[in-house]
Protein backbone atom coordinates (compact mmCIF):
# COMPACT_ATOMS: atom_id res chain seq x y z
CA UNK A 1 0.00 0.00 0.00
CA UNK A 2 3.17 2.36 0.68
CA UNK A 3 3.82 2.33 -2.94
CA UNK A 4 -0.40 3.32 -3.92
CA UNK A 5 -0.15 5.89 -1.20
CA UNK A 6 2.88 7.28 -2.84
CA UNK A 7 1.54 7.71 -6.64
CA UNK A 8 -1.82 8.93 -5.22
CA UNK A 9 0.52 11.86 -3.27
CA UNK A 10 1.29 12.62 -6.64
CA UNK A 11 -1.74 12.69 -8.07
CA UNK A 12 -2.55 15.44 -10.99
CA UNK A 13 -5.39 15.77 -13.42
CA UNK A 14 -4.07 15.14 -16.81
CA UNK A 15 -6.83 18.17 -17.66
CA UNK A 16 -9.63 20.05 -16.15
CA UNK A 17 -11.94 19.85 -18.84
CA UNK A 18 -15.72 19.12 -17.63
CA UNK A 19 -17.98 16.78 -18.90
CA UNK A 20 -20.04 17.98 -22.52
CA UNK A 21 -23.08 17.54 -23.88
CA UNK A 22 -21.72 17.27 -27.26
CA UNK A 23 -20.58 13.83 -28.81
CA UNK A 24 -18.46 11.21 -27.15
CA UNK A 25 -15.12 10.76 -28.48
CA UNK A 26 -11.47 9.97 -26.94
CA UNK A 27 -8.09 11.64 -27.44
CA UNK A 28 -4.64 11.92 -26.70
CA UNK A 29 -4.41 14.32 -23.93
CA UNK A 30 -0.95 16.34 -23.54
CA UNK A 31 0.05 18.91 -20.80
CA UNK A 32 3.13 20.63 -20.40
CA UNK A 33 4.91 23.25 -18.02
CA UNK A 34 8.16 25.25 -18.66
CA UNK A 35 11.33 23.07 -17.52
CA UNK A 36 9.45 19.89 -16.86
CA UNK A 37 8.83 16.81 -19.64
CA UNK A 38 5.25 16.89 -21.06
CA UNK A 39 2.67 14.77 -19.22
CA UNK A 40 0.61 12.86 -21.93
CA UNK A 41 -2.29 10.47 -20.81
CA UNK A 42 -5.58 8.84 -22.72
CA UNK A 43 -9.04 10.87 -22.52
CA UNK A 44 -12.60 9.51 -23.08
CA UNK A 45 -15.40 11.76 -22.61
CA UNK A 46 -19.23 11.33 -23.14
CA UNK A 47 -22.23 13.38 -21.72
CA UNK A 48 -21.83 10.90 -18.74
CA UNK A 49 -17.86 11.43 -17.66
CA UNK A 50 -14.92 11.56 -18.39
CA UNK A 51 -12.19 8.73 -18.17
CA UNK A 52 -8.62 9.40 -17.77
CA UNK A 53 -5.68 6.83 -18.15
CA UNK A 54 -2.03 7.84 -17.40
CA UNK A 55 1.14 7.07 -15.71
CA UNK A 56 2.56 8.28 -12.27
CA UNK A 57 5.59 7.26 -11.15
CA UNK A 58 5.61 4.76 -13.84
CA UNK A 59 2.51 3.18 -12.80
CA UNK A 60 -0.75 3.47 -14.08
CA UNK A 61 -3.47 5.10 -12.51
CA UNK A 62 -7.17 5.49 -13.81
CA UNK A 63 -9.10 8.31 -13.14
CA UNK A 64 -13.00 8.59 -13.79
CA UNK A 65 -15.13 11.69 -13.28
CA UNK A 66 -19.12 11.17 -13.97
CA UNK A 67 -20.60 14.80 -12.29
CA UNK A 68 -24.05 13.46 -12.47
CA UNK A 69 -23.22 11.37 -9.75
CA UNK A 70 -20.25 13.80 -8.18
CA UNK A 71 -18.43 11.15 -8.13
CA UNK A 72 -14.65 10.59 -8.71
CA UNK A 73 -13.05 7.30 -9.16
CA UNK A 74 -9.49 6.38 -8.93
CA UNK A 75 -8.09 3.13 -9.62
CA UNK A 76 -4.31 1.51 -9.45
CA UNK A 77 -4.53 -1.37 -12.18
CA UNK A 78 -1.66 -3.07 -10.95
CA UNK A 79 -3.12 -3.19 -7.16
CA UNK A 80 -6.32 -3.98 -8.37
CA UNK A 81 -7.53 -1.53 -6.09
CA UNK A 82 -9.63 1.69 -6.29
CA UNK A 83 -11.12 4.80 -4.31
CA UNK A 84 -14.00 6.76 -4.45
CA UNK A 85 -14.67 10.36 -3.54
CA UNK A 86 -18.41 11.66 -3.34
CA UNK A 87 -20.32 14.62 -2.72
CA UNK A 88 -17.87 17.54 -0.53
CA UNK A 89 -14.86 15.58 -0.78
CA UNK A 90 -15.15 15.94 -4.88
CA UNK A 91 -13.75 17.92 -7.00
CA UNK A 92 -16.47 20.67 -8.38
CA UNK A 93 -17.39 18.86 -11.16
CA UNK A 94 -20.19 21.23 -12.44
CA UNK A 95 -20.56 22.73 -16.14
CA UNK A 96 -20.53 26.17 -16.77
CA UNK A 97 -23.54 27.82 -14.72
CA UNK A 98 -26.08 30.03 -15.95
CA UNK A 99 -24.82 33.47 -13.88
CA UNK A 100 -21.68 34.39 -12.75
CA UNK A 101 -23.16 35.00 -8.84
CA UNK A 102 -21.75 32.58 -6.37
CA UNK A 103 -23.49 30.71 -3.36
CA UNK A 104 -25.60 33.17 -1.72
CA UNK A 105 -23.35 31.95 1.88
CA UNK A 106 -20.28 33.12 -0.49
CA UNK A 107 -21.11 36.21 -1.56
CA UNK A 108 -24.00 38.90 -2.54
CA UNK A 109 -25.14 39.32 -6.32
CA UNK A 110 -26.87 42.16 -8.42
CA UNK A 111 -27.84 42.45 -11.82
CA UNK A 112 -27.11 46.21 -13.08
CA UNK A 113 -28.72 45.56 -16.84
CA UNK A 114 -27.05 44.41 -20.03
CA UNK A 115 -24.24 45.83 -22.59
CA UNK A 116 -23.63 44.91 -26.13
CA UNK A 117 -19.61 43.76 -26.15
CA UNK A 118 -17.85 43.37 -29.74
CA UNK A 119 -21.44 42.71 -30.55
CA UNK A 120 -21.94 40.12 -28.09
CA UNK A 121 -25.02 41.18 -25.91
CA UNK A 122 -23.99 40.83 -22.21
CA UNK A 123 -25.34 41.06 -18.32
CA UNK A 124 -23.45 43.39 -15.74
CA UNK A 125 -23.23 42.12 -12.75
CA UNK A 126 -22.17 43.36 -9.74
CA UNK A 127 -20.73 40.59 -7.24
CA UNK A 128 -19.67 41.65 -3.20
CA UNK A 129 -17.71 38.26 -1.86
CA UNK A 130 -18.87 37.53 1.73
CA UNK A 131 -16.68 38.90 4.41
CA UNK A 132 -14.68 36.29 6.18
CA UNK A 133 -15.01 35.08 9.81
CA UNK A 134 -11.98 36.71 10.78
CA UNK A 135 -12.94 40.07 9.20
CA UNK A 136 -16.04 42.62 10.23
CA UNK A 137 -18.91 42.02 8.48
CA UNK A 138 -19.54 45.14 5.60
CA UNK A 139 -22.33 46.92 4.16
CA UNK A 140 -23.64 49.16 1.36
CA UNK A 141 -21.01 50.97 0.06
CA UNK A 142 -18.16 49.65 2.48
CA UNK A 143 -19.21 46.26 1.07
CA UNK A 144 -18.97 47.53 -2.32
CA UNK A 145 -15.42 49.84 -1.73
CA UNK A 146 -13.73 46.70 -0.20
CA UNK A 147 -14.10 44.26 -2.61
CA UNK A 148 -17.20 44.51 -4.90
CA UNK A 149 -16.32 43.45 -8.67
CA UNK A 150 -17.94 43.74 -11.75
CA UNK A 151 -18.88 40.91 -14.41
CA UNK A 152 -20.03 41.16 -18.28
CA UNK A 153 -21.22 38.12 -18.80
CA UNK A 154 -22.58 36.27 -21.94
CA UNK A 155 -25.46 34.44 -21.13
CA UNK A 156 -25.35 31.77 -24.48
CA UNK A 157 -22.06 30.56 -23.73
CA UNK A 158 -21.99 30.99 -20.16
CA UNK A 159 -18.59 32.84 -19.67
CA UNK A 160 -17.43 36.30 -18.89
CA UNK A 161 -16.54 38.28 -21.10
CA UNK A 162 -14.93 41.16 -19.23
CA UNK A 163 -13.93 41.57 -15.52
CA UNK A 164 -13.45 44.63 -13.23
CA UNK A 165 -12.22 43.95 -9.40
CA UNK A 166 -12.01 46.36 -7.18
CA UNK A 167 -7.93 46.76 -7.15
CA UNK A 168 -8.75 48.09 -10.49
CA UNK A 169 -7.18 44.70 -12.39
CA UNK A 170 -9.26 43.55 -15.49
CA UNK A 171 -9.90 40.65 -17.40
CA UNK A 172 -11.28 41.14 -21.09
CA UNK A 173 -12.46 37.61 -23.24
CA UNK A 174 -12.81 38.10 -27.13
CA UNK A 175 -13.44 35.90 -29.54
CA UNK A 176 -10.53 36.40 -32.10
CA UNK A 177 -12.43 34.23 -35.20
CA UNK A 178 -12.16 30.98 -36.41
CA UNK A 179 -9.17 28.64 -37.12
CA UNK A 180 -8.85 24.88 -38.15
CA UNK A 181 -7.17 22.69 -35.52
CA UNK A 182 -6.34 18.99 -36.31
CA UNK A 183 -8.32 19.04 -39.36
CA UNK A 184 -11.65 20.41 -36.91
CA UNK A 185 -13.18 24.45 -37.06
CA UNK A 186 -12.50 25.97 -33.63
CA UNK A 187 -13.12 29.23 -31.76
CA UNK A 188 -9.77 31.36 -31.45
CA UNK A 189 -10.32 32.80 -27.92
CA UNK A 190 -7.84 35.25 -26.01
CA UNK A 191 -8.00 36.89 -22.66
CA UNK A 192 -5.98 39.70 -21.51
CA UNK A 193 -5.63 40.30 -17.95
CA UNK A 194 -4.13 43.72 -16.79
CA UNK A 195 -2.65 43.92 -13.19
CA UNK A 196 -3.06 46.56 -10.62
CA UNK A 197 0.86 47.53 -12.10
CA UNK A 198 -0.90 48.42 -15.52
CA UNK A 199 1.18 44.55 -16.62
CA UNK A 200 -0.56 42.96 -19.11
CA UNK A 201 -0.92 39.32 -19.44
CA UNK A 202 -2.55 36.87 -22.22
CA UNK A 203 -4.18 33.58 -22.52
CA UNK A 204 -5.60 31.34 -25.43
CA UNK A 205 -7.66 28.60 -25.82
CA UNK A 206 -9.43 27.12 -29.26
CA UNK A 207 -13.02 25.92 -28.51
CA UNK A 208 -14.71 22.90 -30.39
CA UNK A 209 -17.97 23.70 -31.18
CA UNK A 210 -19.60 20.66 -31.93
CA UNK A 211 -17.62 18.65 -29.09
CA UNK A 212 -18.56 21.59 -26.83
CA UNK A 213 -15.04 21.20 -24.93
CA UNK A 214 -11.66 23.34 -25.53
CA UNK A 215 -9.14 21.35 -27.15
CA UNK A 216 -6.24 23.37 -26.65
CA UNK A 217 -5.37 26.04 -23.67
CA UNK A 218 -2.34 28.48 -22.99
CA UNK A 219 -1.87 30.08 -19.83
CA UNK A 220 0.63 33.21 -19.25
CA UNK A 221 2.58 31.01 -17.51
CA UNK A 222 3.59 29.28 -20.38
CA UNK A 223 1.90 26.03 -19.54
CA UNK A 224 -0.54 24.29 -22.28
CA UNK A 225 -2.71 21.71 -22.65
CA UNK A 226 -4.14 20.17 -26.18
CA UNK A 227 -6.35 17.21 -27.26
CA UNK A 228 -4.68 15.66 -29.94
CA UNK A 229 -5.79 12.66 -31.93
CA UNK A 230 -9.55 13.21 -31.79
CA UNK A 231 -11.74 10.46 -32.78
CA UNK A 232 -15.94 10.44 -32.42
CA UNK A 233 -16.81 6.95 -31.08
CA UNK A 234 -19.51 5.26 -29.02
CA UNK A 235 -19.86 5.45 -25.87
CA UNK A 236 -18.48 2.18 -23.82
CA UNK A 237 -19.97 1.57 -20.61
CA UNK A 238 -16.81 -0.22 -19.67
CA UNK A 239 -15.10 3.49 -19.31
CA UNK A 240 -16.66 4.00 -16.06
CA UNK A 241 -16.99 0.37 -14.86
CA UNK A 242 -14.59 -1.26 -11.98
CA UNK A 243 -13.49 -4.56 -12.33
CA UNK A 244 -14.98 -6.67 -10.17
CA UNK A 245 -11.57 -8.64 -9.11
CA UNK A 246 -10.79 -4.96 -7.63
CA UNK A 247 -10.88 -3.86 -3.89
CA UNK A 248 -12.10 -0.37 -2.41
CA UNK A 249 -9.55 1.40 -0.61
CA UNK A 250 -10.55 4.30 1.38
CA UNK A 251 -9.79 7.58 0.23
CA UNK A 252 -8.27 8.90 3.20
CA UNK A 253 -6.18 5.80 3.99
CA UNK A 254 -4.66 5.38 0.36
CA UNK A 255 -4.42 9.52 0.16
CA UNK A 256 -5.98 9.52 -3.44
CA UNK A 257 -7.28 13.20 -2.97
CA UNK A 258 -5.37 14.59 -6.74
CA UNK A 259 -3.44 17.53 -6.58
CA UNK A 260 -4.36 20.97 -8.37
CA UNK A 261 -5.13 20.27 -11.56
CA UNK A 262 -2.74 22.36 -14.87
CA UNK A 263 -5.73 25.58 -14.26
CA UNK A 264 -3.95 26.82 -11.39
CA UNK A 265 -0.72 27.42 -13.31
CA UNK A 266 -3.00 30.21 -15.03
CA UNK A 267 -5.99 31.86 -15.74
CA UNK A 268 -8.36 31.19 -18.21
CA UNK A 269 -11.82 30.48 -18.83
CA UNK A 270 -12.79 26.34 -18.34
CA UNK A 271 -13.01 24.06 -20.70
CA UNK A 272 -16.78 22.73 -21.01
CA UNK A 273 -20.43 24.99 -21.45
């Protein structure tokens, strides 16, 4: 068990892309970071889940995501053993949501009205993050001073298109055209972030529309990810099936909680809608 505990330590998500409503298909999944090898791994997705396979430590490890159920599964093939993580103890495993306003035990939410962006029709909205327990609770316009920010958000594809906190950084999403990507017509997205230092930053990703899931992502840390090989097949129920000759280890015990997934090397907008 040392040696399960060990690779589960180690644990990363291949990618952070969420389930999609679009068609099932599988792909070559490939993620890199500056001054470490690429990390490549096998991806099957369906409106169900998503199954990845990969190795750690030269082992390999299965991971299966189905957010219907938020549930995670993780198994070691060569233990024949596996772990499941359900409910809080998930990852957030939800597609895109239909406002930008968090829980209302996170934070307060107002709609201010709507504004046309590079022809995109948008909602403001106007989001005050809960004050924590260690901090004085605020209201009305202290709330909004010390850390009210503003969101432009586009309602069909459930994404923001421009950000405003209240440091005065901003975050603007535009849709740069189409481009052809492994033979398939993507969206050519960019966002440009611009610190409190007047810095500017960018980001990329190229969005499938008919797969409804972003096969390629660059972060302004230099980091990418990419879904190469693409094929449309079928969905097998055997991607999110355990073998019954394998055991259940418990979660805490074998330490299978994954690690941040490649998203928090940088900012940009997720994967599914």
């Amino acid at each position: 068990m040392g040696t399960l505990n060990a690779i589960a330590a180690g644990l990363v998500l291949l990618t952070a892309f969420e389930a999609s409503a679009g068609p099932s298909f599988t792909a070559e999944a490939v993620q890199t970071q500056q001054g470490q090898p690429p990390e490549t791994g096998r991806i099957y997705f369906s409106d169900q889940g998503m199954r990845m396979e990969f190795q750690r430590q030269g082992r390999p490890v299965v991971q299966i995501i189905m957010p219907g159920q938020g549930l995670m599964r993780i198994l070691f093939p060569q233990d024949k053993a596996y772990a499941e993580i359900k409910g809080p103890a998930a990852p957030d495993f939800a597609t895109r949501p239909e406002s930008p306003c968090p829980p209302p035990e996170a934070g307060r939410c107002e709609r201010l009205g709507t504004e046309t962006i590079d022809g995109v029709a948008t909602e403001t909205w106007r989001i005050t993050p809960a004050a924590q327990p260690t901090q004085p609770a605020q209201t009305g316009a202290q709330a909004g001073a010390g850390g009210s920010f503003q969101v432009w958000w586009d309602r069909q594809r459930r994404l923001p298109l421009r950000e405003r906190h209240a440091d005065g950084s901003t975050a603007q999403t535009t849709l740069k055209g189409k481009v052809s990507f492994q033979g398939r017509a993507v969206e050519h997205w960019e966002t440009t972030f611009v610190g409190t230092d007047g810095k500017s930053r960018r980001a990329a990703r190229l969005h499938d529309p008919e797969l409804d899931v972003d096969v390629r992502e660059d972060y302004p840390s230099g980091a990418t990810r990419e879904l190469r090989n693409i094929k449309l097949v079928p969905v097998d129920p055997g991607w999110f099936a355990v073998p019954a000759d394998y055991r259940k280890v418990d979660p805490g015990q074998a330490g299978t909680q994954p690690g941040p997934a490649l998203g928090a090397s940088g900012s940009t907008p997720a994967g599914r809608r």
